[in-house]
C-alpha atoms as a PDB file:
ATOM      1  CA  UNK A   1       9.594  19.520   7.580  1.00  0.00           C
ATOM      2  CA  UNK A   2      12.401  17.136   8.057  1.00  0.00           C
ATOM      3  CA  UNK A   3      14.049  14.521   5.265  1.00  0.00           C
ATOM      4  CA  UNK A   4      12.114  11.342   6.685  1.00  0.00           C
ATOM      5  CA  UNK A   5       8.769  13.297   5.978  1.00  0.00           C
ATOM      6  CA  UNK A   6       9.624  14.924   3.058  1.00  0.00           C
ATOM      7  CA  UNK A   7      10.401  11.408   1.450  1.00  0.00           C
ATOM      8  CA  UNK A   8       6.703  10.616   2.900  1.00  0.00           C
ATOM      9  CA  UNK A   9       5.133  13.079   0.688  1.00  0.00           C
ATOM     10  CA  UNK A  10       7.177  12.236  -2.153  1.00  0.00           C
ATOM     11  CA  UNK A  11       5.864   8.888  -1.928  1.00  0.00           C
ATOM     12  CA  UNK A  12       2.358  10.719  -2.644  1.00  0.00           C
ATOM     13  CA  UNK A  13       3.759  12.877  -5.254  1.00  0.00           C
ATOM     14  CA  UNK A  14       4.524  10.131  -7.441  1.00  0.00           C
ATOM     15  CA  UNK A  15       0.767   8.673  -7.076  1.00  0.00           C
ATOM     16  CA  UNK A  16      -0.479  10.216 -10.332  1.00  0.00           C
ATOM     17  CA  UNK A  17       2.988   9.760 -12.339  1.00  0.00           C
ATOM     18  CA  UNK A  18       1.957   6.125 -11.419  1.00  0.00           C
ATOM     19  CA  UNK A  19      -1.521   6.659 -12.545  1.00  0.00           C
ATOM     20  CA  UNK A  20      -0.206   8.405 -16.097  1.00  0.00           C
ATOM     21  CA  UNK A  21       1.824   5.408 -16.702  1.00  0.00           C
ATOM     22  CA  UNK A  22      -0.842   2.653 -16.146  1.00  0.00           C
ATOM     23  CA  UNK A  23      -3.721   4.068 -17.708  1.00  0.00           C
ATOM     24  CA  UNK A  24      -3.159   6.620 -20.327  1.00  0.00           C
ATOM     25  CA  UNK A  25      -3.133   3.832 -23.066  1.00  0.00           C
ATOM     26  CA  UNK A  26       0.504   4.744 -24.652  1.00  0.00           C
ATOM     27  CA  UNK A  27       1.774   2.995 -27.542  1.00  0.00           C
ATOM     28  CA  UNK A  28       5.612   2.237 -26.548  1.00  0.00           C
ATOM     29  CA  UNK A  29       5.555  -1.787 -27.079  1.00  0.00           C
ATOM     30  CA  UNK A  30       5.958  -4.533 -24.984  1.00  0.00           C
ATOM     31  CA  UNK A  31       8.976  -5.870 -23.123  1.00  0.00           C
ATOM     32  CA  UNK A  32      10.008  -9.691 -22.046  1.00  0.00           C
ATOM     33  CA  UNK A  33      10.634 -10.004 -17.824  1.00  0.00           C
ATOM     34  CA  UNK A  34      11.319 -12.840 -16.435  1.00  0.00           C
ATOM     35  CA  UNK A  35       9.241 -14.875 -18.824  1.00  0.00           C
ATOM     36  CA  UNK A  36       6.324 -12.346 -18.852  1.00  0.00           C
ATOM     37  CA  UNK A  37       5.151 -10.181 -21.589  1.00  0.00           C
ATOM     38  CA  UNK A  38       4.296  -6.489 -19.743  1.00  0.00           C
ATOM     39  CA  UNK A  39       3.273  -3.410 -22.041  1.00  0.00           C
ATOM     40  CA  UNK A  40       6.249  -1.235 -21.349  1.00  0.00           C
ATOM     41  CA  UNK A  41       4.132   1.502 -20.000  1.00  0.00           C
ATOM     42  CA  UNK A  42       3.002  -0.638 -17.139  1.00  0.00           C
ATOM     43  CA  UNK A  43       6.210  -2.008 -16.481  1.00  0.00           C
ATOM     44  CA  UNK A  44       7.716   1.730 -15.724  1.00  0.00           C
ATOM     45  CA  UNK A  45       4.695   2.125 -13.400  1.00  0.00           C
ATOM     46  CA  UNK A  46       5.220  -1.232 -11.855  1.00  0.00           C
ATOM     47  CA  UNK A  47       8.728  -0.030 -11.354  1.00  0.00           C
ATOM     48  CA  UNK A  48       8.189   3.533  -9.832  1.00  0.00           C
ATOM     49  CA  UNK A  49       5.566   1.647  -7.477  1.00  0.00           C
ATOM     50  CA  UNK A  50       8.100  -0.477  -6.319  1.00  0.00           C
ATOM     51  CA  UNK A  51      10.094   2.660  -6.053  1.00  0.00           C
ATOM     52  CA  UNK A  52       7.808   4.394  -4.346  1.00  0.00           C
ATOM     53  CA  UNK A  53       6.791   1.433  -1.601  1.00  0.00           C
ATOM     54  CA  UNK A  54      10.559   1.150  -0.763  1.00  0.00           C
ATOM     55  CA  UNK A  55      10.921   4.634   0.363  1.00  0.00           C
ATOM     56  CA  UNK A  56       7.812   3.291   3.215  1.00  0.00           C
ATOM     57  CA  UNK A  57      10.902   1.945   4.471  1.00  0.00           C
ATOM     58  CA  UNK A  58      13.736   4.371   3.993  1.00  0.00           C
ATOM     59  CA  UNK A  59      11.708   6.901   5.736  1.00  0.00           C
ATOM     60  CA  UNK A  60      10.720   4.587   8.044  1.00  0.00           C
ATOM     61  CA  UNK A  61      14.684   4.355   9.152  1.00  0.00           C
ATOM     62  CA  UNK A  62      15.987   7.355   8.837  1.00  0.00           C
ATOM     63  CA  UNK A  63      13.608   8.826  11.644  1.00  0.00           C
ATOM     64  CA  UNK A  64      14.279   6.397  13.628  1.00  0.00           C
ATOM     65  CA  UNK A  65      17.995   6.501  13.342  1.00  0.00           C
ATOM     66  CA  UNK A  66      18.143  10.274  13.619  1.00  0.00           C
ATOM     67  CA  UNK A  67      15.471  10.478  15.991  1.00  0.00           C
ATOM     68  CA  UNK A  68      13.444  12.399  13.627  1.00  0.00           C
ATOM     69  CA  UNK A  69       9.985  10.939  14.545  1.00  0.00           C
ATOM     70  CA  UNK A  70       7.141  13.647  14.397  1.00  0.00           C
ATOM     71  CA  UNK A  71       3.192  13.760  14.625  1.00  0.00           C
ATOM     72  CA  UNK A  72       3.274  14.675  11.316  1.00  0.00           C
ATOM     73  CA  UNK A  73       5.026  11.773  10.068  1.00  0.00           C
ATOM     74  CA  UNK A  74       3.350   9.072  12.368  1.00  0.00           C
ATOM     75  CA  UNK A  75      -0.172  10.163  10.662  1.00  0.00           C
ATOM     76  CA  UNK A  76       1.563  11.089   7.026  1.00  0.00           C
ATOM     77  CA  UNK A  77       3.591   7.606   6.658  1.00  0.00           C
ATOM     78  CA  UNK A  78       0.245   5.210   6.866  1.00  0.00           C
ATOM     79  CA  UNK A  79      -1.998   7.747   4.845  1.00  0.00           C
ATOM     80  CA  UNK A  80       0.889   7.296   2.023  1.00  0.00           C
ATOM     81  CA  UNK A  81       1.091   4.037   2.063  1.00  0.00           C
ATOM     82  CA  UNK A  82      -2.878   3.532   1.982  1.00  0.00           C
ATOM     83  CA  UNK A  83      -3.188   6.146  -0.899  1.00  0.00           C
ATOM     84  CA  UNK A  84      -0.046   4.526  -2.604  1.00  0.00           C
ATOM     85  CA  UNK A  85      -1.949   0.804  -2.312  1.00  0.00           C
ATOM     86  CA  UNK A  86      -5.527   1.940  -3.181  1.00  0.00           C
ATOM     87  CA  UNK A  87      -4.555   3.525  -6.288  1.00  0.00           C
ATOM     88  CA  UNK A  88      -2.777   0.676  -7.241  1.00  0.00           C
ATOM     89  CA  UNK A  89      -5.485  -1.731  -6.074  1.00  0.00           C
ATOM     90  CA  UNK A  90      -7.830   0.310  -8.167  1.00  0.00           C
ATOM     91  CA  UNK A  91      -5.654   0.259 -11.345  1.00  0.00           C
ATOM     92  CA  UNK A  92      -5.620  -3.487 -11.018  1.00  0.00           C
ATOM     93  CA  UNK A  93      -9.499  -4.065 -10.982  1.00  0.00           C
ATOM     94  CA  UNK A  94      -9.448  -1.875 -13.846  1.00  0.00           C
ATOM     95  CA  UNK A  95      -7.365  -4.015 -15.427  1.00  0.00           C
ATOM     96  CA  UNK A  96      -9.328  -6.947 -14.656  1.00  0.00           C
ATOM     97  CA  UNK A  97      -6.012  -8.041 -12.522  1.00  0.00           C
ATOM     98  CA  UNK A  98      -7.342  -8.178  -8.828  1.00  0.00           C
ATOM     99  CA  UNK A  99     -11.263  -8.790  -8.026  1.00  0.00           C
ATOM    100  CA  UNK A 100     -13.115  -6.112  -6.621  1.00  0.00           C
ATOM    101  CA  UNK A 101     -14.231  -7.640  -3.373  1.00  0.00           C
ATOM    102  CA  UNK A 102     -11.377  -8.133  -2.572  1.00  0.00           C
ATOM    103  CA  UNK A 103      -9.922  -4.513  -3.110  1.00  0.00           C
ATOM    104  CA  UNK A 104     -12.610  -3.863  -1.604  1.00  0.00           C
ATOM    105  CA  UNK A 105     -12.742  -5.432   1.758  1.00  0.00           C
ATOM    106  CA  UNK A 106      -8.859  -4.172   1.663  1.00  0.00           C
ATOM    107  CA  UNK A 107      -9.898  -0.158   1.064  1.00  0.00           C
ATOM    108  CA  UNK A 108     -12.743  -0.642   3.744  1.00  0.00           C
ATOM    109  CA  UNK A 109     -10.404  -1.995   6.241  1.00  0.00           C
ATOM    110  CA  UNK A 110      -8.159   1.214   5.098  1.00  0.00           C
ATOM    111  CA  UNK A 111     -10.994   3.600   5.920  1.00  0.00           C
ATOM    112  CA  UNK A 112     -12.131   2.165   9.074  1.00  0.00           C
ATOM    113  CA  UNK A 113      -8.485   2.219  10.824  1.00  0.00           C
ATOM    114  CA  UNK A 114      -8.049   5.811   9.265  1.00  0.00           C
ATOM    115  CA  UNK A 115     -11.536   6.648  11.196  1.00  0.00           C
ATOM    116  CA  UNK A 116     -10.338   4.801  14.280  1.00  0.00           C
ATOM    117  CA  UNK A 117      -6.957   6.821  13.753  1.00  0.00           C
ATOM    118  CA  UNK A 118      -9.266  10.393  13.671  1.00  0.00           C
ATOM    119  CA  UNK A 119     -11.175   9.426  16.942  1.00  0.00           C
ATOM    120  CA  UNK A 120      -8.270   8.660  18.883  1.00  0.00           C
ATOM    121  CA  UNK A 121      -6.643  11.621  17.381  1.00  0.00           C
ATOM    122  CA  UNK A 122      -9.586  14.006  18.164  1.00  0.00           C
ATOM    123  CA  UNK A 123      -8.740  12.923  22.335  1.00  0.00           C
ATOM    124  CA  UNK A 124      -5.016  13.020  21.890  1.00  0.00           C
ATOM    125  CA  UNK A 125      -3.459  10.345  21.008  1.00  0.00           C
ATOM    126  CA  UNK A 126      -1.621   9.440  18.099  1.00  0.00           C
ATOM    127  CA  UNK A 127      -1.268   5.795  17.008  1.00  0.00           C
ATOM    128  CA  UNK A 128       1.622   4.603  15.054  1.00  0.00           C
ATOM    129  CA  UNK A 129       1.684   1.450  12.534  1.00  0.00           C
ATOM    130  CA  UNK A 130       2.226  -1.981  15.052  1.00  0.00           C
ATOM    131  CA  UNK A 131       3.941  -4.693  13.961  1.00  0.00           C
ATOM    132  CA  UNK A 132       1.083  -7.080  12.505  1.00  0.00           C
ATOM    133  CA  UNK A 133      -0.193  -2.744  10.517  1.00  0.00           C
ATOM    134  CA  UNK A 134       3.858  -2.951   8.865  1.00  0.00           C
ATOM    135  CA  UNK A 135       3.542  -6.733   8.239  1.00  0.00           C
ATOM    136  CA  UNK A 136      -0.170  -6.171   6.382  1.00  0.00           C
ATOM    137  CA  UNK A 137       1.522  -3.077   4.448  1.00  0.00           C
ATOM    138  CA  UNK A 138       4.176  -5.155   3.132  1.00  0.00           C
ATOM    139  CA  UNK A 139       2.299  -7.768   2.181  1.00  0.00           C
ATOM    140  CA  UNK A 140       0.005  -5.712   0.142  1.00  0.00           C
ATOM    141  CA  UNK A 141       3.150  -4.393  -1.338  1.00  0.00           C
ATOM    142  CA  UNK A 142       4.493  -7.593  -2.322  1.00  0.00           C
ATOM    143  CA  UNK A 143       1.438  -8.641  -3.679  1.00  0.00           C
ATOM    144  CA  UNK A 144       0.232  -5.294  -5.718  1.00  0.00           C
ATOM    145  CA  UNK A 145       4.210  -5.073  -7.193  1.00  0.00           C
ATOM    146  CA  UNK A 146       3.209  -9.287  -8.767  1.00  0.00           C
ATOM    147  CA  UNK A 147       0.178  -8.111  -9.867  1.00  0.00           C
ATOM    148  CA  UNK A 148       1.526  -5.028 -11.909  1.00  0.00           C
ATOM    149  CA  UNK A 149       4.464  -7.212 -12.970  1.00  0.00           C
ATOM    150  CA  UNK A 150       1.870  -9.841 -14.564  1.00  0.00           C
ATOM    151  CA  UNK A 151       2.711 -12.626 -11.922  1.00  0.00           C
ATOM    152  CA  UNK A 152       6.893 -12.410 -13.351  1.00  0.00           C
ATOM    153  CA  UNK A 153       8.539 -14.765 -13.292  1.00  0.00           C
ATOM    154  CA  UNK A 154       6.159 -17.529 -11.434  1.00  0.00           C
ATOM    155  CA  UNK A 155       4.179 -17.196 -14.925  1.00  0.00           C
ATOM    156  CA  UNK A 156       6.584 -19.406 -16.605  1.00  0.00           C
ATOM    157  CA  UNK A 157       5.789 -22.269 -13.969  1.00  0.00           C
ATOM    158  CA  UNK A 158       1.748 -21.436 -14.297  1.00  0.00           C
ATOM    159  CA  UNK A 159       2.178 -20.899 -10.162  1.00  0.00           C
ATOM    160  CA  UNK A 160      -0.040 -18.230  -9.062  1.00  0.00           C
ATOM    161  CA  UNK A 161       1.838 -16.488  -7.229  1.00  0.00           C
ATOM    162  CA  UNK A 162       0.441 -13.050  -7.292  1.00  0.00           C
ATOM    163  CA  UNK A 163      -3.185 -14.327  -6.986  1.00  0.00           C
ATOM    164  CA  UNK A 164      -1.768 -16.346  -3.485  1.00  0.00           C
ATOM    165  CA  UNK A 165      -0.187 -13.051  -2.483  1.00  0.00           C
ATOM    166  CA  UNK A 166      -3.412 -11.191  -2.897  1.00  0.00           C
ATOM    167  CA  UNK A 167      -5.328 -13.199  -0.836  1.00  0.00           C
ATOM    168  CA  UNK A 168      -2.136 -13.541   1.827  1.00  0.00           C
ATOM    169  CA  UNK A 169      -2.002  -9.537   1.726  1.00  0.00           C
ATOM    170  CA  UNK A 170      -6.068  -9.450   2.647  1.00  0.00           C
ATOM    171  CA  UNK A 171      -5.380 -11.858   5.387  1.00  0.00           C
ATOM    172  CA  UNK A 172      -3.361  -9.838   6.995  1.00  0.00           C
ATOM    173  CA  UNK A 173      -5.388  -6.767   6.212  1.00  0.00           C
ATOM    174  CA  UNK A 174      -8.791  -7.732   7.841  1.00  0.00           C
ATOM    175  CA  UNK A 175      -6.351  -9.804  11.137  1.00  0.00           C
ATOM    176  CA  UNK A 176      -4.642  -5.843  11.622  1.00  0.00           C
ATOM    177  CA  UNK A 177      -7.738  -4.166  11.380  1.00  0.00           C
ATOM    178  CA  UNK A 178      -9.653  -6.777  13.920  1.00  0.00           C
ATOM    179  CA  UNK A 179      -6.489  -6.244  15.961  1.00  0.00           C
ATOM    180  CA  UNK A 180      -6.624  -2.142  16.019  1.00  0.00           C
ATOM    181  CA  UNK A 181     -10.261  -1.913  16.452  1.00  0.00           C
ATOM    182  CA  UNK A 182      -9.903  -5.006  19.657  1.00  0.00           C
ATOM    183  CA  UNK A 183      -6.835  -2.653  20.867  1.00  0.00           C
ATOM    184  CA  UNK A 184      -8.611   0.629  20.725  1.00  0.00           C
ATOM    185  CA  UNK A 185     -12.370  -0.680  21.651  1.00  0.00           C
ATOM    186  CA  UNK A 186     -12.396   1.220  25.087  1.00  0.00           C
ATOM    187  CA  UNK A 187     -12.837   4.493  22.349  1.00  0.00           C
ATOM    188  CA  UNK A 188     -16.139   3.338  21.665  1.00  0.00           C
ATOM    189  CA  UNK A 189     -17.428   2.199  25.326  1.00  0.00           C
ATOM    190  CA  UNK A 190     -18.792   5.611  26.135  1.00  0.00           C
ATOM    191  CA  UNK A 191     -20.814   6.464  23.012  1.00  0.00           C
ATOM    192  CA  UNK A 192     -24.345   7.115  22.768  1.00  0.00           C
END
């Protein structure tokens, strides 16, 4: 397994480290960011998935710098990043942060491309995240990291910045699904 795809599966690795931190109820206190009060707990899981989304893109460039680009990692480096987001999506219905429907139309979106993916898999062909797939990943990213950091520090102003975010990032999620599914339709033409 080479470095860019070992990085890949760290990224999953550190999925239930983020869990631990952001719902095993630990008693360490609170701490002041940027004009936000975040239970310290949730601000080290915050912090490790911020950690964790970044290495999307150090993986990202070291195989292609190196030439390092595999099978493996072209199906491992979405299927991180979707079990990286839906766990964190999850956590933040639980904590009454993100409404279900809307983590919900996100995950379903997640699914269906990851069933698309399996189809055109099963006749060869392996599709890599487009452009509008990296743009919808980062904006989930960007959105999930405000909600986990309690909207800091756009909390001070009252803006809602996360909420905005959360709707931007399912934007973007149901336009790159629509847009795999409209690329790939031919798969479907010759079912019974």
């Amino acid at each position: 397994m080479n470095l860019p795809n070992k990085i890949t599966v760290s990224r999953i690795l550190l999925i239930p480290l983020f869990l631990v931190l952001m719902l095993v109820p630990f008693n360490w206190g609170d701490i002041q960011f940027l004009g936000s009060t975040i239970p310290t707990s949730h601000f080290l899981g915050a912090l490790l998935f911020i950690i964790a989304s970044i290495t999307d893109w150090i993986d990202g460039y070291l195989a292609r710098k190196y030439d390092l680009i595999t099978n493996l990692g072209k199906f491992l480096d979405p299927l991180a990043d979707k079990l990286l987001v839906s766990a964190a999506l999850i956590v933040l219905v639980e904590m009454q942060f993100a409404p279900s429907w809307i983590v919900i139309i996100i995950i379903s979106r997640e699914f269906a491309v990851t069933g698309l993916r399996l189809i055109l898999a099963g006749s060869g062909e392996v599709v890599a995240a487009n452009m509008l797939g990296k743009i919808k990943t980062w904006a989930q990213i960007v959105a999930v990291s405000a909600l986990l950091l309690y909207n800091a520090p756009f909390e001070v102003i009252g803006f809602p910045f996360a909420k905005i975010a959360l709707w931007v990032a399912m934007i973007f999620t149901i336009w790159s699904g629509y847009d795999y599914f409209a690329k790939n339709r031919d798969v479907f033409k010759n079912s019974k």
